[in-house]
PDB file of N, CA and C in Angstrom:
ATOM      1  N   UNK A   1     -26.747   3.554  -6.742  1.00  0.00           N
ATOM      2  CA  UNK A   1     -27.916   2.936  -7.329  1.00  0.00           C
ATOM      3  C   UNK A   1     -29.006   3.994  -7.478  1.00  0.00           C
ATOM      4  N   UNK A   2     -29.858   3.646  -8.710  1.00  0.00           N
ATOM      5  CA  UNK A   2     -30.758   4.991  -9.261  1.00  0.00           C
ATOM      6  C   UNK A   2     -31.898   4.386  -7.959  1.00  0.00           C
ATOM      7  N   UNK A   3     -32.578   5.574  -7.625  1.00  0.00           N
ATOM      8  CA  UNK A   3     -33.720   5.659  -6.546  1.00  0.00           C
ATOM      9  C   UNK A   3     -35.164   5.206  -7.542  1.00  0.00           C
ATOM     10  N   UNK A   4     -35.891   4.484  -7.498  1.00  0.00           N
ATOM     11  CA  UNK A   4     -37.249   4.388  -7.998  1.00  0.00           C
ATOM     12  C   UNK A   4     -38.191   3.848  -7.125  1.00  0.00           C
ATOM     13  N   UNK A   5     -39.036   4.648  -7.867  1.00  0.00           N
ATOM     14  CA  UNK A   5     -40.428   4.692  -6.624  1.00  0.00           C
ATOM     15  C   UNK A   5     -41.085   3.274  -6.885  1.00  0.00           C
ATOM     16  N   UNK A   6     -41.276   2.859  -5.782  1.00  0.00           N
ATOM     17  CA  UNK A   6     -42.084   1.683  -5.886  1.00  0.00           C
ATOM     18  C   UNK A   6     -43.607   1.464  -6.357  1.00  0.00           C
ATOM     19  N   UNK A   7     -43.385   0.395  -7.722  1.00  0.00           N
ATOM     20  CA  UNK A   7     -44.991   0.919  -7.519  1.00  0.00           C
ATOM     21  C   UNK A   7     -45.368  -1.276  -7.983  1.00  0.00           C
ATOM     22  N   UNK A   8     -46.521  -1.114  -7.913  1.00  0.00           N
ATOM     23  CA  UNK A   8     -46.541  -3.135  -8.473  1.00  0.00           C
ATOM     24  C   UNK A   8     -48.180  -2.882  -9.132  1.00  0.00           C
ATOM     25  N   UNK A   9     -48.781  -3.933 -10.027  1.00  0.00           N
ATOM     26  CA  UNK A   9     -49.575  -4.033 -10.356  1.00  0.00           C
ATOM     27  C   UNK A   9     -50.699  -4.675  -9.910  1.00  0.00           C
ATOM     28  N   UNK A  10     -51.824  -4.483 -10.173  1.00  0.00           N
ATOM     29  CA  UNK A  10     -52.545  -4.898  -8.959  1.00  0.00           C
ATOM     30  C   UNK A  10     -52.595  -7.169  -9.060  1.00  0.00           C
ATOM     31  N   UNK A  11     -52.030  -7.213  -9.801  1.00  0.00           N
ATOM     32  CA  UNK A  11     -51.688  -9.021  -9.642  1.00  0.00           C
ATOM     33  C   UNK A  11     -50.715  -9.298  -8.784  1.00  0.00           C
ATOM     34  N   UNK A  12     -49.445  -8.268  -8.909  1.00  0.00           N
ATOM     35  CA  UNK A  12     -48.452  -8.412  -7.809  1.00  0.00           C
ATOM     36  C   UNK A  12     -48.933  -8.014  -6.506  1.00  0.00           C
ATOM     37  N   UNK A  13     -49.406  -7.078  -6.265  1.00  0.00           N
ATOM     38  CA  UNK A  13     -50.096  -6.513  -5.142  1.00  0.00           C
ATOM     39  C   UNK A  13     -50.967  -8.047  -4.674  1.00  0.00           C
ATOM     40  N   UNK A  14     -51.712  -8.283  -5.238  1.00  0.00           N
ATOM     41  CA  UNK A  14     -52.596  -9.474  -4.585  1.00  0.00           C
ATOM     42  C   UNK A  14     -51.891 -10.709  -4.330  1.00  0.00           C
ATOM     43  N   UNK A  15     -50.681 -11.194  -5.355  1.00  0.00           N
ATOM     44  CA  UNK A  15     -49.848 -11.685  -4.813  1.00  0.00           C
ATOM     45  C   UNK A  15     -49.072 -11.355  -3.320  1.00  0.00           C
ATOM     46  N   UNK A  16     -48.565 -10.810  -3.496  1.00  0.00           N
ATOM     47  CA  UNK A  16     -47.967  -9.509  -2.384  1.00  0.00           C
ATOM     48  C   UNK A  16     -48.743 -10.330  -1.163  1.00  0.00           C
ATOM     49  N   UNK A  17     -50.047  -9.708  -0.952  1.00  0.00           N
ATOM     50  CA  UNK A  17     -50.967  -9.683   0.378  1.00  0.00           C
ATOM     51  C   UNK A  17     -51.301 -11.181   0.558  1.00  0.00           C
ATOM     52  N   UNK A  18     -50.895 -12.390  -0.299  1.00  0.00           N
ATOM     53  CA  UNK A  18     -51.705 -13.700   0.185  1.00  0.00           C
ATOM     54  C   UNK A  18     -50.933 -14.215   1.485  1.00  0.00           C
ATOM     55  N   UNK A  19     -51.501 -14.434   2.304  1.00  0.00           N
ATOM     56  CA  UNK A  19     -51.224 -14.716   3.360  1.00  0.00           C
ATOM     57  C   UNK A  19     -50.526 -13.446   4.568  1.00  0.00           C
ATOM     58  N   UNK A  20     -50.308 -12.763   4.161  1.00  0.00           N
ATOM     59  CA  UNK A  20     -50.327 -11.321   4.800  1.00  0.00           C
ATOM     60  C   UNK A  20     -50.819 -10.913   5.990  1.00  0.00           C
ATOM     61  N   UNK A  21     -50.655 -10.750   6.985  1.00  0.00           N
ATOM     62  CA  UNK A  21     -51.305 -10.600   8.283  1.00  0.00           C
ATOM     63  C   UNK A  21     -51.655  -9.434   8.508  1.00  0.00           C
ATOM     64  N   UNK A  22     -52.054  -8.292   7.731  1.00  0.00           N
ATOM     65  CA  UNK A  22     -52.446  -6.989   7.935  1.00  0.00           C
ATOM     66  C   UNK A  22     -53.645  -6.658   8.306  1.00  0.00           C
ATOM     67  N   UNK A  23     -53.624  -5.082   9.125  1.00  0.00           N
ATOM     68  CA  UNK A  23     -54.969  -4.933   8.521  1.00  0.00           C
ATOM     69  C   UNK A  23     -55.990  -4.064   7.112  1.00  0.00           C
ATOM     70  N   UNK A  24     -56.563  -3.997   6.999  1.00  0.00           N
ATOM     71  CA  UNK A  24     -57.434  -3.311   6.216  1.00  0.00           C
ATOM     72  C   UNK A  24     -56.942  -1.710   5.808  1.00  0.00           C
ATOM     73  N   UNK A  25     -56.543  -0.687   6.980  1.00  0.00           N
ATOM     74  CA  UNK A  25     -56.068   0.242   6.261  1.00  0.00           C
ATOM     75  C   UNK A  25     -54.531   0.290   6.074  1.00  0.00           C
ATOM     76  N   UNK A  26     -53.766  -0.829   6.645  1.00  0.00           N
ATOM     77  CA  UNK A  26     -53.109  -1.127   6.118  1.00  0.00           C
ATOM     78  C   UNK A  26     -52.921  -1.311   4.232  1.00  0.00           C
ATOM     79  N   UNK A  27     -53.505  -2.303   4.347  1.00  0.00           N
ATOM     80  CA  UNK A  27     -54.225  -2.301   2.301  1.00  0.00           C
ATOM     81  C   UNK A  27     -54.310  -0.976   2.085  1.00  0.00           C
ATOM     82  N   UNK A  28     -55.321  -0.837   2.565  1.00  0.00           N
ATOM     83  CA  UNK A  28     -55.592   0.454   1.667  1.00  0.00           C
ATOM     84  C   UNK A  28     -54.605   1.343   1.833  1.00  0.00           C
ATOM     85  N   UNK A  29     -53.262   2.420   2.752  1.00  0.00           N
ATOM     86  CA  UNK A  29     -52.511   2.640   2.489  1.00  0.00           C
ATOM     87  C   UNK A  29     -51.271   1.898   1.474  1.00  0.00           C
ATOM     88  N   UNK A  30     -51.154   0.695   1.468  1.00  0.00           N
ATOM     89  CA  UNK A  30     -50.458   0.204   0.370  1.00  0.00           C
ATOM     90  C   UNK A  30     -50.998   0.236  -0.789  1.00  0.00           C
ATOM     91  N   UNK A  31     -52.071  -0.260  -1.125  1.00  0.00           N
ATOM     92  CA  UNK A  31     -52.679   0.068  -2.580  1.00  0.00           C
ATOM     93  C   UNK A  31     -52.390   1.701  -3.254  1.00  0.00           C
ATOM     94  N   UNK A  32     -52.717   2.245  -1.942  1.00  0.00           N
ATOM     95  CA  UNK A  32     -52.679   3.272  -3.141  1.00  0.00           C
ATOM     96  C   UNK A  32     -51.380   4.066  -3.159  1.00  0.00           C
ATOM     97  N   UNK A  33     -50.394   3.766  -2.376  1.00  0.00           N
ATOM     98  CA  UNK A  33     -48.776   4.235  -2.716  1.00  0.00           C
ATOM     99  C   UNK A  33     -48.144   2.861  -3.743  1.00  0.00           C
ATOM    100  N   UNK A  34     -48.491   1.697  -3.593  1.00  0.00           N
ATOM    101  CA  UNK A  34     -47.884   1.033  -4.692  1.00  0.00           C
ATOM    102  C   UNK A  34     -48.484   0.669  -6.198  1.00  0.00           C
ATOM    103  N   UNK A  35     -50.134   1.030  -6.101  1.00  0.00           N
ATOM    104  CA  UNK A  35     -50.707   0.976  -7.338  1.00  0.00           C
ATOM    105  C   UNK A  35     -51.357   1.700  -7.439  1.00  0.00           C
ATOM    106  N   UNK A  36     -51.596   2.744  -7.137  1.00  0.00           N
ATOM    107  CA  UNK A  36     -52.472   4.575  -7.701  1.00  0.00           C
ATOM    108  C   UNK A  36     -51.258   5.259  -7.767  1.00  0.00           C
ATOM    109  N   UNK A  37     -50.031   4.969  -7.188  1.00  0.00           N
ATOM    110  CA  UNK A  37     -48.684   6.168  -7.026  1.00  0.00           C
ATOM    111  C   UNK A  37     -49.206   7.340  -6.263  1.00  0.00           C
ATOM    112  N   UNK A  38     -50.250   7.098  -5.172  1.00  0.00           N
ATOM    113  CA  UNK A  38     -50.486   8.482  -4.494  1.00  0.00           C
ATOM    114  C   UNK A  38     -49.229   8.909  -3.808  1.00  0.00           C
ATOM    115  N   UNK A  39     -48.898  10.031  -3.397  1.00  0.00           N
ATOM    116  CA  UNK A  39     -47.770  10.287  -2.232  1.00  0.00           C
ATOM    117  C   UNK A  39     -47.821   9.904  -1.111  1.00  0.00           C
ATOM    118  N   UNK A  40     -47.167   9.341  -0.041  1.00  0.00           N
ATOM    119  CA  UNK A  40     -47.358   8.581   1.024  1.00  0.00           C
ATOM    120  C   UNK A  40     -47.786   9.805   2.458  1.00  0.00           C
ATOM    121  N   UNK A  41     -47.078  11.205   1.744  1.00  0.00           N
ATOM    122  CA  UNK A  41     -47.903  12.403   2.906  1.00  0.00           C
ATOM    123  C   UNK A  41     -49.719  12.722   2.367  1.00  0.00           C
ATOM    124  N   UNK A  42     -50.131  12.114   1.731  1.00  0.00           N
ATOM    125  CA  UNK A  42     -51.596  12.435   1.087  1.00  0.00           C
ATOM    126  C   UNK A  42     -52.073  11.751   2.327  1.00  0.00           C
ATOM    127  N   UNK A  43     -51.708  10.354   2.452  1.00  0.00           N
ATOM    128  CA  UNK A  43     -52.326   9.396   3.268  1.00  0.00           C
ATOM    129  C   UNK A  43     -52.143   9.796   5.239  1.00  0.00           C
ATOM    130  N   UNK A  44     -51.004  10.389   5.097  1.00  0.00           N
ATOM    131  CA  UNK A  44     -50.381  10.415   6.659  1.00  0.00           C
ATOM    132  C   UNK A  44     -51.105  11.806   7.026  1.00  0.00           C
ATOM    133  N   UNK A  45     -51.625  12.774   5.896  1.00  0.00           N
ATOM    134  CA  UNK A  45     -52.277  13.981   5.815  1.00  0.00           C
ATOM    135  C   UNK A  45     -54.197  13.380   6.719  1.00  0.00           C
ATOM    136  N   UNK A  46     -54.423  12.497   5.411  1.00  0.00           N
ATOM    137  CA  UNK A  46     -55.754  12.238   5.480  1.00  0.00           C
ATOM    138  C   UNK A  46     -56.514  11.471   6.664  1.00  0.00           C
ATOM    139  N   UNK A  47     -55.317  10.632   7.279  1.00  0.00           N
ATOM    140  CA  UNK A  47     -55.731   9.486   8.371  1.00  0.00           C
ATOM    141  C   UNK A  47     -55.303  10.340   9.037  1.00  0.00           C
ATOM    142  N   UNK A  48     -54.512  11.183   9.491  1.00  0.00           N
ATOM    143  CA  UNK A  48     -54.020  11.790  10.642  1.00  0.00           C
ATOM    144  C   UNK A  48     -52.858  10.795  11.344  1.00  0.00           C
ATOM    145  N   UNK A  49     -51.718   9.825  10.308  1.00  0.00           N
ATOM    146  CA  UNK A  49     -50.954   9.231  10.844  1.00  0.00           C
ATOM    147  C   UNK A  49     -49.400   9.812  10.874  1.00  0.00           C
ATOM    148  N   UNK A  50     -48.350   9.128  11.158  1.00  0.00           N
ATOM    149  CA  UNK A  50     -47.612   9.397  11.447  1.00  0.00           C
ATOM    150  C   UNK A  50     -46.561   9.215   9.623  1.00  0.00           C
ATOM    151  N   UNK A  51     -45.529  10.122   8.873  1.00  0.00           N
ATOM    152  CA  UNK A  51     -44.926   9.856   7.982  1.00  0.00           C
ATOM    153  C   UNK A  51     -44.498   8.269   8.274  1.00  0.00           C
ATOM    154  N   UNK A  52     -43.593   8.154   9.577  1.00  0.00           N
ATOM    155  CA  UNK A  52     -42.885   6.891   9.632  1.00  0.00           C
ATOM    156  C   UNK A  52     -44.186   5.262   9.394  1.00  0.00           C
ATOM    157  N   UNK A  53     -46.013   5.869  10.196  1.00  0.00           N
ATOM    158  CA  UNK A  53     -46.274   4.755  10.429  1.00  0.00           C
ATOM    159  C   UNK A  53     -46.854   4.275   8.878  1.00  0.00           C
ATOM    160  N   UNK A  54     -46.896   5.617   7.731  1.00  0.00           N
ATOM    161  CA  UNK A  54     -47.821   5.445   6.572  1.00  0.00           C
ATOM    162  C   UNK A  54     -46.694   4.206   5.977  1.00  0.00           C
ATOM    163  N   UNK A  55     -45.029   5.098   6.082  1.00  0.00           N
ATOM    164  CA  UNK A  55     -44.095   4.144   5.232  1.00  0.00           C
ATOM    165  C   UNK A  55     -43.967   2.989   5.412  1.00  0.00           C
ATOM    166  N   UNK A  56     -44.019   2.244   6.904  1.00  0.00           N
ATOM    167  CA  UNK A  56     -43.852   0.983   7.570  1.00  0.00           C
ATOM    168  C   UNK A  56     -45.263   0.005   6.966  1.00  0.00           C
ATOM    169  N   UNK A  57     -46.373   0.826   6.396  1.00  0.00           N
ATOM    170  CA  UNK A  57     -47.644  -0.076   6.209  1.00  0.00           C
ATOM    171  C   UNK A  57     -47.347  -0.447   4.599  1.00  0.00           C
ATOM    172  N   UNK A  58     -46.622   0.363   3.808  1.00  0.00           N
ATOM    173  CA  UNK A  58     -46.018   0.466   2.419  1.00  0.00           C
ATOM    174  C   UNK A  58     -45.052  -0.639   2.351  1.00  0.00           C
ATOM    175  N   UNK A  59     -43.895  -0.559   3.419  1.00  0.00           N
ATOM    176  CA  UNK A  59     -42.847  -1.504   3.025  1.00  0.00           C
ATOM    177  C   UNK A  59     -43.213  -3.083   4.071  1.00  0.00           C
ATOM    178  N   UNK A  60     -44.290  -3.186   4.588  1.00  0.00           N
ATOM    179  CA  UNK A  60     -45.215  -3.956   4.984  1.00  0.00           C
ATOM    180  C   UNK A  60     -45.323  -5.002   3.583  1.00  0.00           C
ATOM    181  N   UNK A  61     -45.907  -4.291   2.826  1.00  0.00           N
ATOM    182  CA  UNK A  61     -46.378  -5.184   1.484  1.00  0.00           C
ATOM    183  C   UNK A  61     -45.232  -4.804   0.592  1.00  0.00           C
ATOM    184  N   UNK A  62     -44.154  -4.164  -0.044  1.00  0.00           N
ATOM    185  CA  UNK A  62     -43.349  -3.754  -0.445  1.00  0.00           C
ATOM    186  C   UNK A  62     -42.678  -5.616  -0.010  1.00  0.00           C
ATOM    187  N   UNK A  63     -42.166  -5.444   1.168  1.00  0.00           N
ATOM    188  CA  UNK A  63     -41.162  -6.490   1.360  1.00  0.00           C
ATOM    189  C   UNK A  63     -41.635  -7.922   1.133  1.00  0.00           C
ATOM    190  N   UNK A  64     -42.764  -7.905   1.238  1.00  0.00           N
ATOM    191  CA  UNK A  64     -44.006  -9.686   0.956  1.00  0.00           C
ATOM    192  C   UNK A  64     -43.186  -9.853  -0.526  1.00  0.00           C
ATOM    193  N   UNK A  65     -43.655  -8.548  -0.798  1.00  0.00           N
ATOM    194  CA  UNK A  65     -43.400  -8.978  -2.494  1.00  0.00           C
ATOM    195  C   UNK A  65     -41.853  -9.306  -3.155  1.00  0.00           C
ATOM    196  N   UNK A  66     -41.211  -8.490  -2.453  1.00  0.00           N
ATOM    197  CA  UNK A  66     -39.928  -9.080  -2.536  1.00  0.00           C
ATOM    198  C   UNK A  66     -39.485 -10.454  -2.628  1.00  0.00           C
ATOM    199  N   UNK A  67     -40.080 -10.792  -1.308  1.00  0.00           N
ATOM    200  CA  UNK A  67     -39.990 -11.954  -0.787  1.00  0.00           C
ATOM    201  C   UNK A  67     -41.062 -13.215  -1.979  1.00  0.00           C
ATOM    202  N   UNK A  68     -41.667 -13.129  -2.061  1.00  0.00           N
ATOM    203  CA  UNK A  68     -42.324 -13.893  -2.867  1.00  0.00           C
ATOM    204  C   UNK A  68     -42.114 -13.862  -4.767  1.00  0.00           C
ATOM    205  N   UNK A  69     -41.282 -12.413  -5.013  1.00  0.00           N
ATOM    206  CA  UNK A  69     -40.502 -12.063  -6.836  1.00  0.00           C
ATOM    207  C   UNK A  69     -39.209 -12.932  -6.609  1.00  0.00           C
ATOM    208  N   UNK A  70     -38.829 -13.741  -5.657  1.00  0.00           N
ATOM    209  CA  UNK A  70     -37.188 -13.940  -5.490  1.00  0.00           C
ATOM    210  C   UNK A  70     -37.365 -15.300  -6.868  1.00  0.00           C
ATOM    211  N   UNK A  71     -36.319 -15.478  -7.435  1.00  0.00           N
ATOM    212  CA  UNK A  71     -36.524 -16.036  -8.578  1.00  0.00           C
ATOM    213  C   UNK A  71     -36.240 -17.675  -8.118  1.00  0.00           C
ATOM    214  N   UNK A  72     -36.382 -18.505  -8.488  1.00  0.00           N
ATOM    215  CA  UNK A  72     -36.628 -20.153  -7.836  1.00  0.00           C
ATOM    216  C   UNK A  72     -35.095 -19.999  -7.802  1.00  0.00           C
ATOM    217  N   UNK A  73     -34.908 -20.924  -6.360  1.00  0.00           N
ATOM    218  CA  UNK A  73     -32.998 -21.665  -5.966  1.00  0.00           C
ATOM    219  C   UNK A  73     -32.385 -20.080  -5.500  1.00  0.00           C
ATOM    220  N   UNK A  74     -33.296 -18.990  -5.293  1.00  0.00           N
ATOM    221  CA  UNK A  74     -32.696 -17.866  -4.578  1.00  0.00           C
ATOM    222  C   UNK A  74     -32.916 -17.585  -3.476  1.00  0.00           C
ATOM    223  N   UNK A  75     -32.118 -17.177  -2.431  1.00  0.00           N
ATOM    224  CA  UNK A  75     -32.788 -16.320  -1.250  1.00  0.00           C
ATOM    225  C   UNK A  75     -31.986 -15.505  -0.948  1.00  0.00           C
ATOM    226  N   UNK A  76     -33.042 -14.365   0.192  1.00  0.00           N
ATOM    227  CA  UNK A  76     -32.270 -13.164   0.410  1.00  0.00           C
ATOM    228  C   UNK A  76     -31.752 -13.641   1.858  1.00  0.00           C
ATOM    229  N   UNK A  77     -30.720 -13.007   2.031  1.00  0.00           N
ATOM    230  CA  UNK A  77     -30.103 -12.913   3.126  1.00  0.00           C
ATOM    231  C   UNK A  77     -29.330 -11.616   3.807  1.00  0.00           C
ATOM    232  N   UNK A  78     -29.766 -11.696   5.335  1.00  0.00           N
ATOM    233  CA  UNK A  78     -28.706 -10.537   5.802  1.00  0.00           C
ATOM    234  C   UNK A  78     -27.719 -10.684   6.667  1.00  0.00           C
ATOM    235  N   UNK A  79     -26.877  -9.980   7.034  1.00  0.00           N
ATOM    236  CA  UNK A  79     -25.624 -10.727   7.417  1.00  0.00           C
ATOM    237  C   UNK A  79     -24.957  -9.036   7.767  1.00  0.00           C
ATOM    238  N   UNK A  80     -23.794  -9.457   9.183  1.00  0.00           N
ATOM    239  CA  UNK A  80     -22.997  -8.221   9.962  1.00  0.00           C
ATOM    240  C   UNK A  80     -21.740  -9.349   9.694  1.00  0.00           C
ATOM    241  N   UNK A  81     -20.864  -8.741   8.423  1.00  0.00           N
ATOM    242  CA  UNK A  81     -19.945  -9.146   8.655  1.00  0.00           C
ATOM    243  C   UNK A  81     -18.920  -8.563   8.838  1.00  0.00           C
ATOM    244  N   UNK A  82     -17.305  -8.294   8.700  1.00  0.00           N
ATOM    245  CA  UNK A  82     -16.339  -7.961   8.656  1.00  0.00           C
ATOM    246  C   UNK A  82     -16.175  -7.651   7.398  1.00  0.00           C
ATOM    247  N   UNK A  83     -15.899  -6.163   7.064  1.00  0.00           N
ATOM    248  CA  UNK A  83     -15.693  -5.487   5.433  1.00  0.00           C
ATOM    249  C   UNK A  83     -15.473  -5.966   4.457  1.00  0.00           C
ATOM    250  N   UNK A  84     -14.106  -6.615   4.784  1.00  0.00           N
ATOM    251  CA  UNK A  84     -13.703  -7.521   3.577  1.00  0.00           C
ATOM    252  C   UNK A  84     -14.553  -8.731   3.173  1.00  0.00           C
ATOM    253  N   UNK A  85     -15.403  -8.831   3.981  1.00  0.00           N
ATOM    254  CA  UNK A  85     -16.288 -10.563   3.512  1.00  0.00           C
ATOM    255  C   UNK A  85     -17.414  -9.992   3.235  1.00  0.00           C
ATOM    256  N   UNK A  86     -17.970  -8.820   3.803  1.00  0.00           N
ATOM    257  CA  UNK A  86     -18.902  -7.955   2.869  1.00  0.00           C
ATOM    258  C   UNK A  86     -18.726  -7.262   1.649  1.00  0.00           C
ATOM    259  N   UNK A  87     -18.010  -7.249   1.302  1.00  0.00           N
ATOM    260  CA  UNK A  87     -17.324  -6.873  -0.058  1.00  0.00           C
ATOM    261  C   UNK A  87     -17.674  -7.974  -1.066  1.00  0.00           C
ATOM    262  N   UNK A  88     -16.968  -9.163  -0.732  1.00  0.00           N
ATOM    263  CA  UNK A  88     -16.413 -10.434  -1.281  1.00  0.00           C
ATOM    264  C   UNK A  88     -18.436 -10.775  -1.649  1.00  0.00           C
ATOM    265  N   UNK A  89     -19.245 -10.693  -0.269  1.00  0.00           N
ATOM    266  CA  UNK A  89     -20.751 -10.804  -0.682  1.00  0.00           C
ATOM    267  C   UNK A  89     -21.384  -9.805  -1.473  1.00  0.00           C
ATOM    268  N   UNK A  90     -21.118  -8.674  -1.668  1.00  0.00           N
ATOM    269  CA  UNK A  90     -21.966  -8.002  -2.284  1.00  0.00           C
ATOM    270  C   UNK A  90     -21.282  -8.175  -4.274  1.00  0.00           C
ATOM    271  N   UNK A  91     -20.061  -8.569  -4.029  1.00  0.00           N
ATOM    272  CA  UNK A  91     -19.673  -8.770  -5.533  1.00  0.00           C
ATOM    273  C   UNK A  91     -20.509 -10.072  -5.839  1.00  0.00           C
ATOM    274  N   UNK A  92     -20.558 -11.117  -5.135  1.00  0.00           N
ATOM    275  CA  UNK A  92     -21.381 -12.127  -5.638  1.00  0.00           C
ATOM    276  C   UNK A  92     -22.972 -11.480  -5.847  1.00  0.00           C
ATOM    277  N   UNK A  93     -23.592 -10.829  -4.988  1.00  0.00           N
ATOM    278  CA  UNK A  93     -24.943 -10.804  -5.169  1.00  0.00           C
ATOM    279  C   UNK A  93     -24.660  -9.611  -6.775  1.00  0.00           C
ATOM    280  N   UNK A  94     -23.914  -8.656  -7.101  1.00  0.00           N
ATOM    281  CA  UNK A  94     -23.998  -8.112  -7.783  1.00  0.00           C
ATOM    282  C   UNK A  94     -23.978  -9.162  -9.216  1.00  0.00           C
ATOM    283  N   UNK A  95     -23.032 -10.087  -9.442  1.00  0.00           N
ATOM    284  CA  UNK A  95     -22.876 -11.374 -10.697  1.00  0.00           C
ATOM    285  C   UNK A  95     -23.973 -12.008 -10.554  1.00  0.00           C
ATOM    286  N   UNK A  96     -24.462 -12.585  -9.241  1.00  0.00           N
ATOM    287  CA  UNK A  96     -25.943 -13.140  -9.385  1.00  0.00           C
ATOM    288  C   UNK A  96     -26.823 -12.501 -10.015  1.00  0.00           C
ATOM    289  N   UNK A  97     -27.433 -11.245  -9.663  1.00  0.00           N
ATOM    290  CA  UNK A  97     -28.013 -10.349 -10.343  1.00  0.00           C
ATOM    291  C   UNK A  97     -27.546 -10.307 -12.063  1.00  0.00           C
ATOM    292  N   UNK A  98     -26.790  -9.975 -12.397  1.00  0.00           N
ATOM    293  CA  UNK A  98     -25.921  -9.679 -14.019  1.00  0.00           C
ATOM    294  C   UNK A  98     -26.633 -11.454 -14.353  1.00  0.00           C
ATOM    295  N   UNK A  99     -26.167 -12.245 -13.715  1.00  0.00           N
ATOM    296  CA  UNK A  99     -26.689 -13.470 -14.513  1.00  0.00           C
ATOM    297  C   UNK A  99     -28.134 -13.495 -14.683  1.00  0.00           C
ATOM    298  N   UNK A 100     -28.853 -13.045 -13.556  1.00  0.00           N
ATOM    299  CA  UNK A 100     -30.214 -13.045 -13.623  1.00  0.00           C
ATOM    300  C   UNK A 100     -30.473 -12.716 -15.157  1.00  0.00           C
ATOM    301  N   UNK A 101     -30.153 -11.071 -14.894  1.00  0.00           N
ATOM    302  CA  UNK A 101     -30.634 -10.507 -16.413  1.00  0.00           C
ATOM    303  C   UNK A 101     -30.188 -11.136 -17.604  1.00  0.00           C
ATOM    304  N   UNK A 102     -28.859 -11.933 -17.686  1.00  0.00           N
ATOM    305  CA  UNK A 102     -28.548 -12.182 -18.574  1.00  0.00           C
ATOM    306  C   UNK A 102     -29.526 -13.326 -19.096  1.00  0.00           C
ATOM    307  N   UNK A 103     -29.832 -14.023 -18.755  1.00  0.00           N
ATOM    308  CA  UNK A 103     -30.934 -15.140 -18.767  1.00  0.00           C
ATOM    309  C   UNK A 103     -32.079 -15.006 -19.257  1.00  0.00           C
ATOM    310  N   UNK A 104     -32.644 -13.068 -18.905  1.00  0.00           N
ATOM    311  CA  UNK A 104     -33.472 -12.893 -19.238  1.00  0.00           C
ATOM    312  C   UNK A 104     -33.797 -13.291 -21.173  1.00  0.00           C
TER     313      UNK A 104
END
C-alpha cells in the first residue's frame, strides 16, 4: 500500500476534535501536522517533546477522524486471529472497500 501523509481540512479537523478529550497543545500539534503539513520534528524541535509523544498527539486526532469518516452500516474492527481467517478477513475488508468506491 502507497504511504500518504496525512493531512484533513480544517471542517474535518473540527469534526475530528468534537467531543475529543485533549488538550490544547495537543490541537495545536495536530492542526498543524494535519492542516498546515508542518513536519512533526518542527514541533518535537520547538516544544522540546519527544518524536514518539508529537506522533501519538497527531494520531490522537488522526484516529477520531477515522472513526467518525467510517461510512453509515460500517465499523472498524480488530481482531488476533489464526492466518487463514485473517486472510479470509482482510479479502472481505479489501471487496468492502472496492464496493465502497464503486458506489462512489
Amino acid at each position: 500500500m502507497q504511504s500518504m501523509k496525512k493531512r484533513l481540512t480544517d471542517a474535518e479537523f473540527q469534526e475530528a476534535i468534537k467531543g475529543l478529550d485533549v488538550g490544547s497543545q495537543t490541537l495545536e500539534i495536530a492542526r498543524g501536522v494535519l492542516i498546515d503539513g508542518k513536519p512533526q520534528k518542527e514541533f518535537a524541535a520547538s516544544l522540546g517533546l519527544s518524536k514518539g509523544a508529537i506522533s501519538q498527539a497527531v494520531n490522537r486526532v488522526w484516529a477520531a477522524h477515522e472513526e467518525k469518516s467510517l461510512p453509515h452500516g460500517y465499523v472498524r474492527v480488530s481482531a488476533v486471529l489464526p492466518e487463514y481467517r485473517a486472510f479470509i478477513v482482510k479479502k472481505w475488508a479489501e471487496d468492502a472497500t472496492k464496493q465502497r468506491q464503486f458506489k462512489k
